[in-house]
PDB file of N, CA and C in Angstrom:
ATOM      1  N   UNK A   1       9.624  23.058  -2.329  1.00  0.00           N
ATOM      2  CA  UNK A   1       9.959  22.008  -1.390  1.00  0.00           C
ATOM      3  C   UNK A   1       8.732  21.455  -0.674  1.00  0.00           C
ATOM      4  N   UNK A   2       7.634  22.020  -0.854  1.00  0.00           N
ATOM      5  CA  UNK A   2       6.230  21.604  -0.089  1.00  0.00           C
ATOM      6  C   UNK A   2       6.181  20.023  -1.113  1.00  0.00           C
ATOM      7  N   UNK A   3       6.444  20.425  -2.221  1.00  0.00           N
ATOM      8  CA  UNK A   3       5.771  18.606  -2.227  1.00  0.00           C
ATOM      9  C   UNK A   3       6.610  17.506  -1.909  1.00  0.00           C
ATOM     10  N   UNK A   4       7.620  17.986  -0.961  1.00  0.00           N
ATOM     11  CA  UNK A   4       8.698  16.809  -0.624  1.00  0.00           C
ATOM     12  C   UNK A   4       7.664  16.399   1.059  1.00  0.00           C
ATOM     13  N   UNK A   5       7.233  17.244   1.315  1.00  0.00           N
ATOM     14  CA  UNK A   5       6.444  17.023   2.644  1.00  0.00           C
ATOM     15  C   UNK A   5       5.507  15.607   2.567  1.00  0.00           C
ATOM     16  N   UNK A   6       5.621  14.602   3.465  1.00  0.00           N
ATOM     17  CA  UNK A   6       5.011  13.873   4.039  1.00  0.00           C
ATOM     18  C   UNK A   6       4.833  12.909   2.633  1.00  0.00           C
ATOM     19  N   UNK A   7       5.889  12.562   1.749  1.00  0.00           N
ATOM     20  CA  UNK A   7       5.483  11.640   0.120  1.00  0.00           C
ATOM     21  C   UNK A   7       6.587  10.527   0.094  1.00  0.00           C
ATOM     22  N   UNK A   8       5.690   9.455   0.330  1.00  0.00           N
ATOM     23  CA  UNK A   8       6.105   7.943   0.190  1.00  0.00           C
ATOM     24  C   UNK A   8       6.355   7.399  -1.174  1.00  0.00           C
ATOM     25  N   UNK A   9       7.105   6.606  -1.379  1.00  0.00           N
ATOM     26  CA  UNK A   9       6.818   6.458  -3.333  1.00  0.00           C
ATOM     27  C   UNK A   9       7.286   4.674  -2.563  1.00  0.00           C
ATOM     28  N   UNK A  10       6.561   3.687  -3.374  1.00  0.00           N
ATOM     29  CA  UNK A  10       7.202   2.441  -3.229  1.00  0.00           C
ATOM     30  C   UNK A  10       6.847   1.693  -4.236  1.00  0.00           C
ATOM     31  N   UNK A  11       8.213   0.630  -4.547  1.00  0.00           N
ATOM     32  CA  UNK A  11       7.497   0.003  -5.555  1.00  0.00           C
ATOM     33  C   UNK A  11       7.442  -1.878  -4.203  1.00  0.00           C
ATOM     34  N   UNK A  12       5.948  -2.502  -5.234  1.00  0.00           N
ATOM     35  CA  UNK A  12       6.061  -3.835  -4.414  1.00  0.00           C
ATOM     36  C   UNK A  12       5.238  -4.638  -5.157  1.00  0.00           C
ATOM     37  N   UNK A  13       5.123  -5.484  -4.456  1.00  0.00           N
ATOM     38  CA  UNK A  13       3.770  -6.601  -4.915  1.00  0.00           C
ATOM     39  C   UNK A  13       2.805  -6.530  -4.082  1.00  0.00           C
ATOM     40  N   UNK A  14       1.269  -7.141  -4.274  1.00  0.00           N
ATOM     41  CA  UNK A  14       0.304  -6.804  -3.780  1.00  0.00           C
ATOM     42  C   UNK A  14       0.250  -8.295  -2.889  1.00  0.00           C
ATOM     43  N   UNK A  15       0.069  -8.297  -1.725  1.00  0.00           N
ATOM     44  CA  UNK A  15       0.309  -9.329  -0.693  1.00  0.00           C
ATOM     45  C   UNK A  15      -1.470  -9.760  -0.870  1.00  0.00           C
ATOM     46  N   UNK A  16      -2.167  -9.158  -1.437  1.00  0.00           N
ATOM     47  CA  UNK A  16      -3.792  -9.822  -1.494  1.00  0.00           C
ATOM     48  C   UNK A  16      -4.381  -9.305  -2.731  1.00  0.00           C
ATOM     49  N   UNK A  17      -5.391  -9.691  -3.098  1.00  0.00           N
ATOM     50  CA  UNK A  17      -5.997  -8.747  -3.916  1.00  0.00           C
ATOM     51  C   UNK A  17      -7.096  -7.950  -3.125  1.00  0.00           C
ATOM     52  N   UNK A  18      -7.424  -6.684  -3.315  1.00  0.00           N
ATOM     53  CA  UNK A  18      -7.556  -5.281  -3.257  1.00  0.00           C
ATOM     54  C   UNK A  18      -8.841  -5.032  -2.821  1.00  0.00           C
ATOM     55  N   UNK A  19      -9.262  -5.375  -1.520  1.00  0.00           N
ATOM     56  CA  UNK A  19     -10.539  -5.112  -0.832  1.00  0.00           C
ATOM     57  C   UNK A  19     -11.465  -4.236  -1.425  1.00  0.00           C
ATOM     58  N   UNK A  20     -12.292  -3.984  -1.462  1.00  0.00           N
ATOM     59  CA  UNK A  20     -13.074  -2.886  -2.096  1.00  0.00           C
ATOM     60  C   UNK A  20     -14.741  -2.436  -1.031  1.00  0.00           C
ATOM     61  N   UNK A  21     -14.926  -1.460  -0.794  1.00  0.00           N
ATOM     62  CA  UNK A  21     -15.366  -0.822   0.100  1.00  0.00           C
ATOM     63  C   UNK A  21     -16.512  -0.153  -0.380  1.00  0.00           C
ATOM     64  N   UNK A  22     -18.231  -0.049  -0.421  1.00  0.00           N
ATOM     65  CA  UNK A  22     -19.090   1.380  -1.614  1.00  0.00           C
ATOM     66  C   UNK A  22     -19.375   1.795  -0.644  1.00  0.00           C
ATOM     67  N   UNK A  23     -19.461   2.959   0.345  1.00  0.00           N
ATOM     68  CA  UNK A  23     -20.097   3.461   1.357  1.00  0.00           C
ATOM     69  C   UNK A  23     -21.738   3.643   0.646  1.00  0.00           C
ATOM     70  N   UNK A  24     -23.007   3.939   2.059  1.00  0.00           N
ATOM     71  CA  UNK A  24     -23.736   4.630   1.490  1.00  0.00           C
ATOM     72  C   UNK A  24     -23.982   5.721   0.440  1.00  0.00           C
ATOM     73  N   UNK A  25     -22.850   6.972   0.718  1.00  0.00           N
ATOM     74  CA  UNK A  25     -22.513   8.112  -0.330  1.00  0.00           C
ATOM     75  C   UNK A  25     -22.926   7.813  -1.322  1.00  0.00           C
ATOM     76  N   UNK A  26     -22.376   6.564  -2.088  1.00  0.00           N
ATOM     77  CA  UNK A  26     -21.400   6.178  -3.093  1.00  0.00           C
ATOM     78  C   UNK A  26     -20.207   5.977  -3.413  1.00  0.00           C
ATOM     79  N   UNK A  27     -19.727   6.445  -2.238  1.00  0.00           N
ATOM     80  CA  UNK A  27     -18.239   6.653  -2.387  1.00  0.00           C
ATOM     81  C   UNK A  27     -17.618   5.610  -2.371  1.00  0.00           C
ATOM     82  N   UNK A  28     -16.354   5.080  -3.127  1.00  0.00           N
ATOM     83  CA  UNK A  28     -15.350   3.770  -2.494  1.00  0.00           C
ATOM     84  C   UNK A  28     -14.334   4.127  -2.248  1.00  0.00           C
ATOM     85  N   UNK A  29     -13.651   2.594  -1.659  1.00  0.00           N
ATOM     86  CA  UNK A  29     -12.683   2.637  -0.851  1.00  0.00           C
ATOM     87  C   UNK A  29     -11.753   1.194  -1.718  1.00  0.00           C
ATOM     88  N   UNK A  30     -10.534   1.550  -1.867  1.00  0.00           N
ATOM     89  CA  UNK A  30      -9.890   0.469  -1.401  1.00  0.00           C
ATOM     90  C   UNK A  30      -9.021  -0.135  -0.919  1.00  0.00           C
ATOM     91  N   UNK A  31      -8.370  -1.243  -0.485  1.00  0.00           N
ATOM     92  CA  UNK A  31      -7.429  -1.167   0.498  1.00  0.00           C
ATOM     93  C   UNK A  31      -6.751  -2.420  -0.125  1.00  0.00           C
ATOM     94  N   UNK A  32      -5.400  -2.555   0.024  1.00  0.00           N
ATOM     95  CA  UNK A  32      -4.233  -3.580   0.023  1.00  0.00           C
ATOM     96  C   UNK A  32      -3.494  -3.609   0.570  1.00  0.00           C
ATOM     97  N   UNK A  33      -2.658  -4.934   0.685  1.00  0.00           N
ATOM     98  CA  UNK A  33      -1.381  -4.772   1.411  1.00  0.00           C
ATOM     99  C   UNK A  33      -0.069  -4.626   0.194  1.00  0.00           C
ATOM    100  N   UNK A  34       0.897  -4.104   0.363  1.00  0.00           N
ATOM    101  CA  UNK A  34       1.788  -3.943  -0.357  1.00  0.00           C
ATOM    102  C   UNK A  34       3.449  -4.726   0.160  1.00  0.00           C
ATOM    103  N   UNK A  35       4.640  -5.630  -0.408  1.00  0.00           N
ATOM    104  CA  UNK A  35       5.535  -5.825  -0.036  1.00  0.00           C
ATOM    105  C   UNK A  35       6.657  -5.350  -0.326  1.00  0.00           C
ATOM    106  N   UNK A  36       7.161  -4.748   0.061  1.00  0.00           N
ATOM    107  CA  UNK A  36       8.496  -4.357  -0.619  1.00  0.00           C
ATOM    108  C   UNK A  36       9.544  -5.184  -0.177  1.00  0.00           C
ATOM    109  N   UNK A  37      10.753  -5.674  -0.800  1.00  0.00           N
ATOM    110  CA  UNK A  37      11.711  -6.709  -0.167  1.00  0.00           C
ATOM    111  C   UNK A  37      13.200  -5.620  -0.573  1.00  0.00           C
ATOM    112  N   UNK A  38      13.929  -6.171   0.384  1.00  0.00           N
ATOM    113  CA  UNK A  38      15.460  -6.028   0.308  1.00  0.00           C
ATOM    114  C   UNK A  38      16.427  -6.947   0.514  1.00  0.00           C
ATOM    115  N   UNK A  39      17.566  -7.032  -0.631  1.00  0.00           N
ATOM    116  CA  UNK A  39      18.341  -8.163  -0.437  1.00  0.00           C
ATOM    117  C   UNK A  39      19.706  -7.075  -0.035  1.00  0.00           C
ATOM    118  N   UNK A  40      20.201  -7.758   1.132  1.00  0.00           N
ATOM    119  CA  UNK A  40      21.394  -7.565   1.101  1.00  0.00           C
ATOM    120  C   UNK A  40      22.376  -8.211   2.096  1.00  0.00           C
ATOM    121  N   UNK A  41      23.827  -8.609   2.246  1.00  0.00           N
ATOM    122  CA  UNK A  41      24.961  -9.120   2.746  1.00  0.00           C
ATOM    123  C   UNK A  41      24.761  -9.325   4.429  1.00  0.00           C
ATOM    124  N   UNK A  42      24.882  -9.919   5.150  1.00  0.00           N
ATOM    125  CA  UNK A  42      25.364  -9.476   6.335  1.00  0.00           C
ATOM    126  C   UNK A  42      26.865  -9.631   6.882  1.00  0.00           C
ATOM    127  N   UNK A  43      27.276  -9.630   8.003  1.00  0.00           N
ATOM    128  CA  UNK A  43      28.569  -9.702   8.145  1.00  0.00           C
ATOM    129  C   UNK A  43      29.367 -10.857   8.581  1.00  0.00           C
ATOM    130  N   UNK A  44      28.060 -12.075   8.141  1.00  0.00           N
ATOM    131  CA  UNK A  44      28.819 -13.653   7.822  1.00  0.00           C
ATOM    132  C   UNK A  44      29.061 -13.642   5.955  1.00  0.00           C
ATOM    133  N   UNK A  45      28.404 -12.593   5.375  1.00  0.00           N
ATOM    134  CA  UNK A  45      28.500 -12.968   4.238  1.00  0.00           C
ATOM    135  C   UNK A  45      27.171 -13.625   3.762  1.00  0.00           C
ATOM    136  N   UNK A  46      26.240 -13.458   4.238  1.00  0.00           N
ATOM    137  CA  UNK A  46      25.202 -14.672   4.010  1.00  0.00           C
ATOM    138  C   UNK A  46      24.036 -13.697   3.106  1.00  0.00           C
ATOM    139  N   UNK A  47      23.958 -14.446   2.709  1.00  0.00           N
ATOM    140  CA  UNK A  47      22.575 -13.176   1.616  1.00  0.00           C
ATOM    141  C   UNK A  47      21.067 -12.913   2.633  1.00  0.00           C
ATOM    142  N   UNK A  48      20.574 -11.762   2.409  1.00  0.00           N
ATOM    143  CA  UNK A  48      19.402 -12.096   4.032  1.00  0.00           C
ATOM    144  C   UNK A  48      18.561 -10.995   2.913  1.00  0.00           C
ATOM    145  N   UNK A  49      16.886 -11.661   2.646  1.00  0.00           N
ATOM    146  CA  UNK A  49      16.107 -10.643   2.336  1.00  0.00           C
ATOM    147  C   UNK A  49      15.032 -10.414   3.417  1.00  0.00           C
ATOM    148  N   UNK A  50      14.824  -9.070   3.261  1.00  0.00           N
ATOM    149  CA  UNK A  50      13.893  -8.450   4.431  1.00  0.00           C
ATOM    150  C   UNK A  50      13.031  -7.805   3.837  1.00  0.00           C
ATOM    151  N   UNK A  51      11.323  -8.228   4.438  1.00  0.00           N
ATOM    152  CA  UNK A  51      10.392  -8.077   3.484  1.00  0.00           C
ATOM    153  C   UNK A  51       9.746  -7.239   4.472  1.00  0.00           C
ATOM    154  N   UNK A  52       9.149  -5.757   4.136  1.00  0.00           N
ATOM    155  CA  UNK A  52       8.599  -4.924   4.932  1.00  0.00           C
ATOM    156  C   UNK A  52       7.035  -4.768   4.203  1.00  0.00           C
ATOM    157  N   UNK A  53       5.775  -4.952   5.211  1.00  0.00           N
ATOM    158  CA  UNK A  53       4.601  -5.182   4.388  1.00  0.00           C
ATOM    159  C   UNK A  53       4.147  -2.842   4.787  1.00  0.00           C
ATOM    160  N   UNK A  54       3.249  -3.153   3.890  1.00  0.00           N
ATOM    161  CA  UNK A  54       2.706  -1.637   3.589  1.00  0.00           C
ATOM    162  C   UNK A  54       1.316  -1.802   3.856  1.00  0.00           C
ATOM    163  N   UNK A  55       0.494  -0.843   4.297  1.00  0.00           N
ATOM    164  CA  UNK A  55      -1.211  -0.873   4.143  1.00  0.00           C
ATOM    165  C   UNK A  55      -1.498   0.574   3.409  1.00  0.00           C
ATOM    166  N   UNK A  56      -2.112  -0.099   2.165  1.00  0.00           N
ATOM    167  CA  UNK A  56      -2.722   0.927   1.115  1.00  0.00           C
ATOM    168  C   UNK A  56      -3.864   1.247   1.266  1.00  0.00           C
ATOM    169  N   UNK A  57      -3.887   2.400   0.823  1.00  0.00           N
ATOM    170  CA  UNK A  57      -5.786   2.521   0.720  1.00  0.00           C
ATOM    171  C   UNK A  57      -5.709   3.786  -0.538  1.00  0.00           C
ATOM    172  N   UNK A  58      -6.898   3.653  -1.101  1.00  0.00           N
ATOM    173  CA  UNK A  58      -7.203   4.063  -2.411  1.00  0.00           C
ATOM    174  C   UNK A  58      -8.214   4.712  -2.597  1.00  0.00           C
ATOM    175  N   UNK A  59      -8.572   6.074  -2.813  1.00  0.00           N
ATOM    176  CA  UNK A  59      -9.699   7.031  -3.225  1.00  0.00           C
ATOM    177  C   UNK A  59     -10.252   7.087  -4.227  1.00  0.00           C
ATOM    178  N   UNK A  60     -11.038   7.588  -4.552  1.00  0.00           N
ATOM    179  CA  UNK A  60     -11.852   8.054  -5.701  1.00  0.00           C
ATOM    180  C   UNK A  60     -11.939   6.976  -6.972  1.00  0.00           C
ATOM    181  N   UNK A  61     -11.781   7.828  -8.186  1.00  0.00           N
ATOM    182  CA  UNK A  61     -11.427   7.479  -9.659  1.00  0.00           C
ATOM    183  C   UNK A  61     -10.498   6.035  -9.380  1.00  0.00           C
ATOM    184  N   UNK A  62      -9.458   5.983  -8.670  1.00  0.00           N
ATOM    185  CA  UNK A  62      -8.472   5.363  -8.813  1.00  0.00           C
ATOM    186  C   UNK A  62      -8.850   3.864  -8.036  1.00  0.00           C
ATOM    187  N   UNK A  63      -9.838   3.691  -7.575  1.00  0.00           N
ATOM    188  CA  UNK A  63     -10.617   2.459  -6.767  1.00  0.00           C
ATOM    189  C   UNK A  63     -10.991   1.706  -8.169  1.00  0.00           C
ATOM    190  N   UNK A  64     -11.626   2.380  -9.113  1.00  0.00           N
ATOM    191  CA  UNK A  64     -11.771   1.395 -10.244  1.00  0.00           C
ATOM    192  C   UNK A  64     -10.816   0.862 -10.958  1.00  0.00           C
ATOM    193  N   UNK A  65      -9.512   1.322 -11.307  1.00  0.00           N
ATOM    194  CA  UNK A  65      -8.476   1.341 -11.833  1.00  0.00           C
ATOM    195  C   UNK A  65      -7.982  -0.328 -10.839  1.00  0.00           C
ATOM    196  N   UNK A  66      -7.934  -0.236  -9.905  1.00  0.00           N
ATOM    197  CA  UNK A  66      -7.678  -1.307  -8.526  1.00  0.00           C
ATOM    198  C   UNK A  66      -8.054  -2.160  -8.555  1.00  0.00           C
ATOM    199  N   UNK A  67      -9.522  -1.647  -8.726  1.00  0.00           N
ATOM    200  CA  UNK A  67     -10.547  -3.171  -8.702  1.00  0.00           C
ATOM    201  C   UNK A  67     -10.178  -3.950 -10.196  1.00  0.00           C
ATOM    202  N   UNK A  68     -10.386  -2.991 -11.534  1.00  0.00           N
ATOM    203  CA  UNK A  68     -10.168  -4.037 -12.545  1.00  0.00           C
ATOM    204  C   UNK A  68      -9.329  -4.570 -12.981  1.00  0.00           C
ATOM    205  N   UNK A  69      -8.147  -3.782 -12.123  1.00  0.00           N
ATOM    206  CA  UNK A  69      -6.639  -4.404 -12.852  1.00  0.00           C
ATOM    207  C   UNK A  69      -5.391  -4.757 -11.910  1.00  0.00           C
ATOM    208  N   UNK A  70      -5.681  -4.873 -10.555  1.00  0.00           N
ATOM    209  CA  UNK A  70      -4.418  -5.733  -9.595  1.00  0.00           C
ATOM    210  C   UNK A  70      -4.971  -6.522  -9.306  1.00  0.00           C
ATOM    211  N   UNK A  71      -4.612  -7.751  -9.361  1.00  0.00           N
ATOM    212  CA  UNK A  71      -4.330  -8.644  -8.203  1.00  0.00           C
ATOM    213  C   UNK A  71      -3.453  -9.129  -7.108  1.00  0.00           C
ATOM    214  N   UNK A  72      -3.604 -10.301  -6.636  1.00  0.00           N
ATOM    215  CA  UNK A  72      -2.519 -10.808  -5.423  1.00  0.00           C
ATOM    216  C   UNK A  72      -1.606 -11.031  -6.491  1.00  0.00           C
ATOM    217  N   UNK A  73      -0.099 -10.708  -5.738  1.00  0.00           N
ATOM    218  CA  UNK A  73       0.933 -10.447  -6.708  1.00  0.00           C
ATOM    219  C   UNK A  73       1.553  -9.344  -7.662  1.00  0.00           C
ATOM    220  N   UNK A  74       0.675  -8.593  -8.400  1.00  0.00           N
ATOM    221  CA  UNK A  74       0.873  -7.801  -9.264  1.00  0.00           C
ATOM    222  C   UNK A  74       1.614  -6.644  -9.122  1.00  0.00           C
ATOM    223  N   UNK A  75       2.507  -6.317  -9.617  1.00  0.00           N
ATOM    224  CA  UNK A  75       3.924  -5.438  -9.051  1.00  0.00           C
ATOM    225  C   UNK A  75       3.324  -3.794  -9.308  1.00  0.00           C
ATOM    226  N   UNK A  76       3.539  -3.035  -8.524  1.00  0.00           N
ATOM    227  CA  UNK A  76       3.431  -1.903  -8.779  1.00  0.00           C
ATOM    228  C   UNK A  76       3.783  -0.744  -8.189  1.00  0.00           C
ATOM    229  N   UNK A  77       4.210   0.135  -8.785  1.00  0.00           N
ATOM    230  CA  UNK A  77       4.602   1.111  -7.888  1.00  0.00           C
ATOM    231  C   UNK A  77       3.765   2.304  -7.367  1.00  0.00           C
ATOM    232  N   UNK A  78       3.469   2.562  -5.949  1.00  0.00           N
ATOM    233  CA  UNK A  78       2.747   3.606  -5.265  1.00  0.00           C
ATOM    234  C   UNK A  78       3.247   5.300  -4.967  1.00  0.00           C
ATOM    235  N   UNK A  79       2.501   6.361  -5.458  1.00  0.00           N
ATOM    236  CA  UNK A  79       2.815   7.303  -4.533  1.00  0.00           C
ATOM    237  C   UNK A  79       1.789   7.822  -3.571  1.00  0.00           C
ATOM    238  N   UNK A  80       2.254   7.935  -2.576  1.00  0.00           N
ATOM    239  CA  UNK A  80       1.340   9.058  -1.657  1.00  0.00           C
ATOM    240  C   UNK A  80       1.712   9.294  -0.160  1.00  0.00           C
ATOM    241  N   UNK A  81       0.624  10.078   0.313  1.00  0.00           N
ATOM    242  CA  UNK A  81       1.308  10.074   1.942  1.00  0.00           C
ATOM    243  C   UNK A  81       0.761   9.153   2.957  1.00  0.00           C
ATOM    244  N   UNK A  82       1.691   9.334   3.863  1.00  0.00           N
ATOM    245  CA  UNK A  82       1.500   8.690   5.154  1.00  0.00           C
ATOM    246  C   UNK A  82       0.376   9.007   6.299  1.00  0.00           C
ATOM    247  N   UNK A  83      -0.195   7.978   6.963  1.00  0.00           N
ATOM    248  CA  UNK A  83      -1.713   8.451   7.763  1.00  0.00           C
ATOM    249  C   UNK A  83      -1.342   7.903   8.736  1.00  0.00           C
ATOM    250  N   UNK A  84      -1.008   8.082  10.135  1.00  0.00           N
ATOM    251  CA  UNK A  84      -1.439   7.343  11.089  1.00  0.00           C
ATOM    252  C   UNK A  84      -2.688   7.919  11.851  1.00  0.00           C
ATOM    253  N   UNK A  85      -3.441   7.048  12.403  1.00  0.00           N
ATOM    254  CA  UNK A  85      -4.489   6.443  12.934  1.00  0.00           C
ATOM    255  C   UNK A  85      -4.883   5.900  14.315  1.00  0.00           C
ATOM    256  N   UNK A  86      -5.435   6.036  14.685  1.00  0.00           N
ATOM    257  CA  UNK A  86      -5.909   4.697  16.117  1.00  0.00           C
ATOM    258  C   UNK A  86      -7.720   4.873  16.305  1.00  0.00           C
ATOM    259  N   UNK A  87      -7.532   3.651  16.651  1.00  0.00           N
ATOM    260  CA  UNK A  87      -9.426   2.743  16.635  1.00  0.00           C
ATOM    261  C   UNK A  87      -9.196   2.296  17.809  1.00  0.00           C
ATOM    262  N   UNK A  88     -10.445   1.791  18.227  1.00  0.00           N
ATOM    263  CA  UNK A  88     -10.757   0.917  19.759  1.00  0.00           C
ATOM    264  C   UNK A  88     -11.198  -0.150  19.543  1.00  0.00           C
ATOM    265  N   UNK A  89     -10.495  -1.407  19.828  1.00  0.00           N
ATOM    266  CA  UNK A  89     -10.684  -2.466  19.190  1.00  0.00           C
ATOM    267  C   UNK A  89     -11.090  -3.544  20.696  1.00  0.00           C
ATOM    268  N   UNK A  90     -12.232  -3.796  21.325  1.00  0.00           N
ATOM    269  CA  UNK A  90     -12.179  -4.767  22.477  1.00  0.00           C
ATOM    270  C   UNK A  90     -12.220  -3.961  23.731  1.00  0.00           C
ATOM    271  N   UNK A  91     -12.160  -2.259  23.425  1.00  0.00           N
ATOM    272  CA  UNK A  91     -11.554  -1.456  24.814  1.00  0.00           C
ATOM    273  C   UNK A  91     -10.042  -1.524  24.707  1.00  0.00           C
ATOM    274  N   UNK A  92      -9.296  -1.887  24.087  1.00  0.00           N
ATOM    275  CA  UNK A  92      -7.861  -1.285  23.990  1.00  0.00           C
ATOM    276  C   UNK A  92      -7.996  -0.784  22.315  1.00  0.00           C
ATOM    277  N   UNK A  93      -6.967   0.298  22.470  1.00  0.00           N
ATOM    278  CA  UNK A  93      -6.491   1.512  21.672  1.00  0.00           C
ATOM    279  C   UNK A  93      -5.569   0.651  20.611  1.00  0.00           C
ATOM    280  N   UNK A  94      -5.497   0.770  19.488  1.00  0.00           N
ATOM    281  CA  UNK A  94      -4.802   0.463  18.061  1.00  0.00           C
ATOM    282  C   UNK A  94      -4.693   1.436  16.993  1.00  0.00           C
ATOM    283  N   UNK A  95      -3.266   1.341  17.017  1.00  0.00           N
ATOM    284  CA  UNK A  95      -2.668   2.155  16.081  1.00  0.00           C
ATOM    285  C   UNK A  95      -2.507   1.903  14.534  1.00  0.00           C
ATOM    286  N   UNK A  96      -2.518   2.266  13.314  1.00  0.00           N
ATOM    287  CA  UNK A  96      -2.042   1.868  12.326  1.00  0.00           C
ATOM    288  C   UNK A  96      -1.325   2.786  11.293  1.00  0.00           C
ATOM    289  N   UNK A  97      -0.326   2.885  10.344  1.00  0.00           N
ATOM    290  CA  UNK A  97       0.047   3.508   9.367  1.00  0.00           C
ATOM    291  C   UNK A  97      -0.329   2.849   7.947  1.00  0.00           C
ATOM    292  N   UNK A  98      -1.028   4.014   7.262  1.00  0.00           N
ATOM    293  CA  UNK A  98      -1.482   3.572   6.245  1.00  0.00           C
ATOM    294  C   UNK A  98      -0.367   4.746   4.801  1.00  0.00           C
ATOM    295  N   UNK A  99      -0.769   3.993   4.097  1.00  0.00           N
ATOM    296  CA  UNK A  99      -0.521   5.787   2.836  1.00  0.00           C
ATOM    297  C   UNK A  99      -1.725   5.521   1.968  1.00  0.00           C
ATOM    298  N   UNK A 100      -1.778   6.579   1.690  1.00  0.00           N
ATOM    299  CA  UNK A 100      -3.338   7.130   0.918  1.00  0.00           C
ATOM    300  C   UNK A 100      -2.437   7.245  -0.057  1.00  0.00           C
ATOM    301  N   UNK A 101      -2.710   6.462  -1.455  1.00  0.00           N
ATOM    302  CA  UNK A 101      -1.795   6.247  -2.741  1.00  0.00           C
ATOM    303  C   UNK A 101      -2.963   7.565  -3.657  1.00  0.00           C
ATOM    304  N   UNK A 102      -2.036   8.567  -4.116  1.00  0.00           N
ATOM    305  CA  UNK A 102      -1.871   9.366  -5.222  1.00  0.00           C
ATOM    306  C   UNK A 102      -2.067   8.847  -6.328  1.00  0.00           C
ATOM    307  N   UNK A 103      -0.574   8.219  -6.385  1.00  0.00           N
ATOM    308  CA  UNK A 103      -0.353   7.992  -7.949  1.00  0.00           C
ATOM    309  C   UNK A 103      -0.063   6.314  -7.657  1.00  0.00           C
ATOM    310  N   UNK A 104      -0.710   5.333  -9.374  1.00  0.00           N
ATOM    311  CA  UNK A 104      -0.270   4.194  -9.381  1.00  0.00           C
ATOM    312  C   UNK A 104       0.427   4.128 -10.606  1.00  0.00           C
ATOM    313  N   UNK A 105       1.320   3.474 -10.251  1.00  0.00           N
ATOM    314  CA  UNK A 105       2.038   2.625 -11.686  1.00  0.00           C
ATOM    315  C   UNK A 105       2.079   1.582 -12.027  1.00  0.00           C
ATOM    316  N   UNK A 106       1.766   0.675 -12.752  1.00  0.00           N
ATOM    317  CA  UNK A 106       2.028  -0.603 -12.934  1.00  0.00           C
ATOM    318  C   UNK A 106       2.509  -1.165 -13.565  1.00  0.00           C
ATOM    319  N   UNK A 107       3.604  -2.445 -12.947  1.00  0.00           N
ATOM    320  CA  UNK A 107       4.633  -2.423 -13.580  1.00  0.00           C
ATOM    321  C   UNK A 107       4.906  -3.544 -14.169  1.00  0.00           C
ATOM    322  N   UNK A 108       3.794  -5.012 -14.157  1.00  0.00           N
ATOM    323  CA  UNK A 108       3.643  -6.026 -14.763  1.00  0.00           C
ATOM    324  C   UNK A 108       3.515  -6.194 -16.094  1.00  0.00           C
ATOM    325  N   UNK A 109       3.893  -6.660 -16.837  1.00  0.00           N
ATOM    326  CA  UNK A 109       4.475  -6.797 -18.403  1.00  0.00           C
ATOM    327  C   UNK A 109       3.346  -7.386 -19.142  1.00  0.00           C
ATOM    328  N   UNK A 110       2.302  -6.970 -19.851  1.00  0.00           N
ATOM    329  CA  UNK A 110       1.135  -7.671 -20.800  1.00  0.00           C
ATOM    330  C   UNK A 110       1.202  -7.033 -21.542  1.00  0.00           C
TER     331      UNK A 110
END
């Protein structure tokens, strides 16, 4: 049951294409936004979709995989966990939730 702990899975589209980050190290980074949408009824009957955005970020090996093959748009599905965060932005405090993606899938048809 430990790997049910703290694991996001989503599938979406990529709301940008896929920032990319080389620290001094060498190391990269990369980051996207992700959308996931939901359609469903309300209680006029009226169809209502609700689009919830995601902030990705991407380690290692899998930054190249990112860089050469999503773009804005490109459907795919994410796993990994959840990060929250806070920075000092101006002298006030900011929060953010990110997921650090594991695993990618992609789910665009070529």
């Amino acid at each position: 049951m430990t790997t049910l702990r703290n694991n996001v899975q989503l599938i979406g589209r990529l709301g940008n294409d896929p920032q990319i980050k080389t620290f001094d190290s060498g190391k990269k980074m990369a980051t996207f936004s992700l959308a996931t949408n939901e359609k469903y009824r309300n209680n006029k009957g009226e169809q209502v979709e609700d689009t919830q955005w995601h902030n990705i970020v991407v380690w290692g090996k899998k930054v190249d995989i990112v860089e050469n093959y999503l773009k804005k748009g490109s459907e795919v599905g994410v796993q990994g966990k959840l990060v929250n965060r806070s920075y000092e932005s101006n002298g006030e405090k900011k929060y953010i939730t990110e997921i650090n993606m594991n695993e990618l899938l992609m789910l665009d048809k070529k």
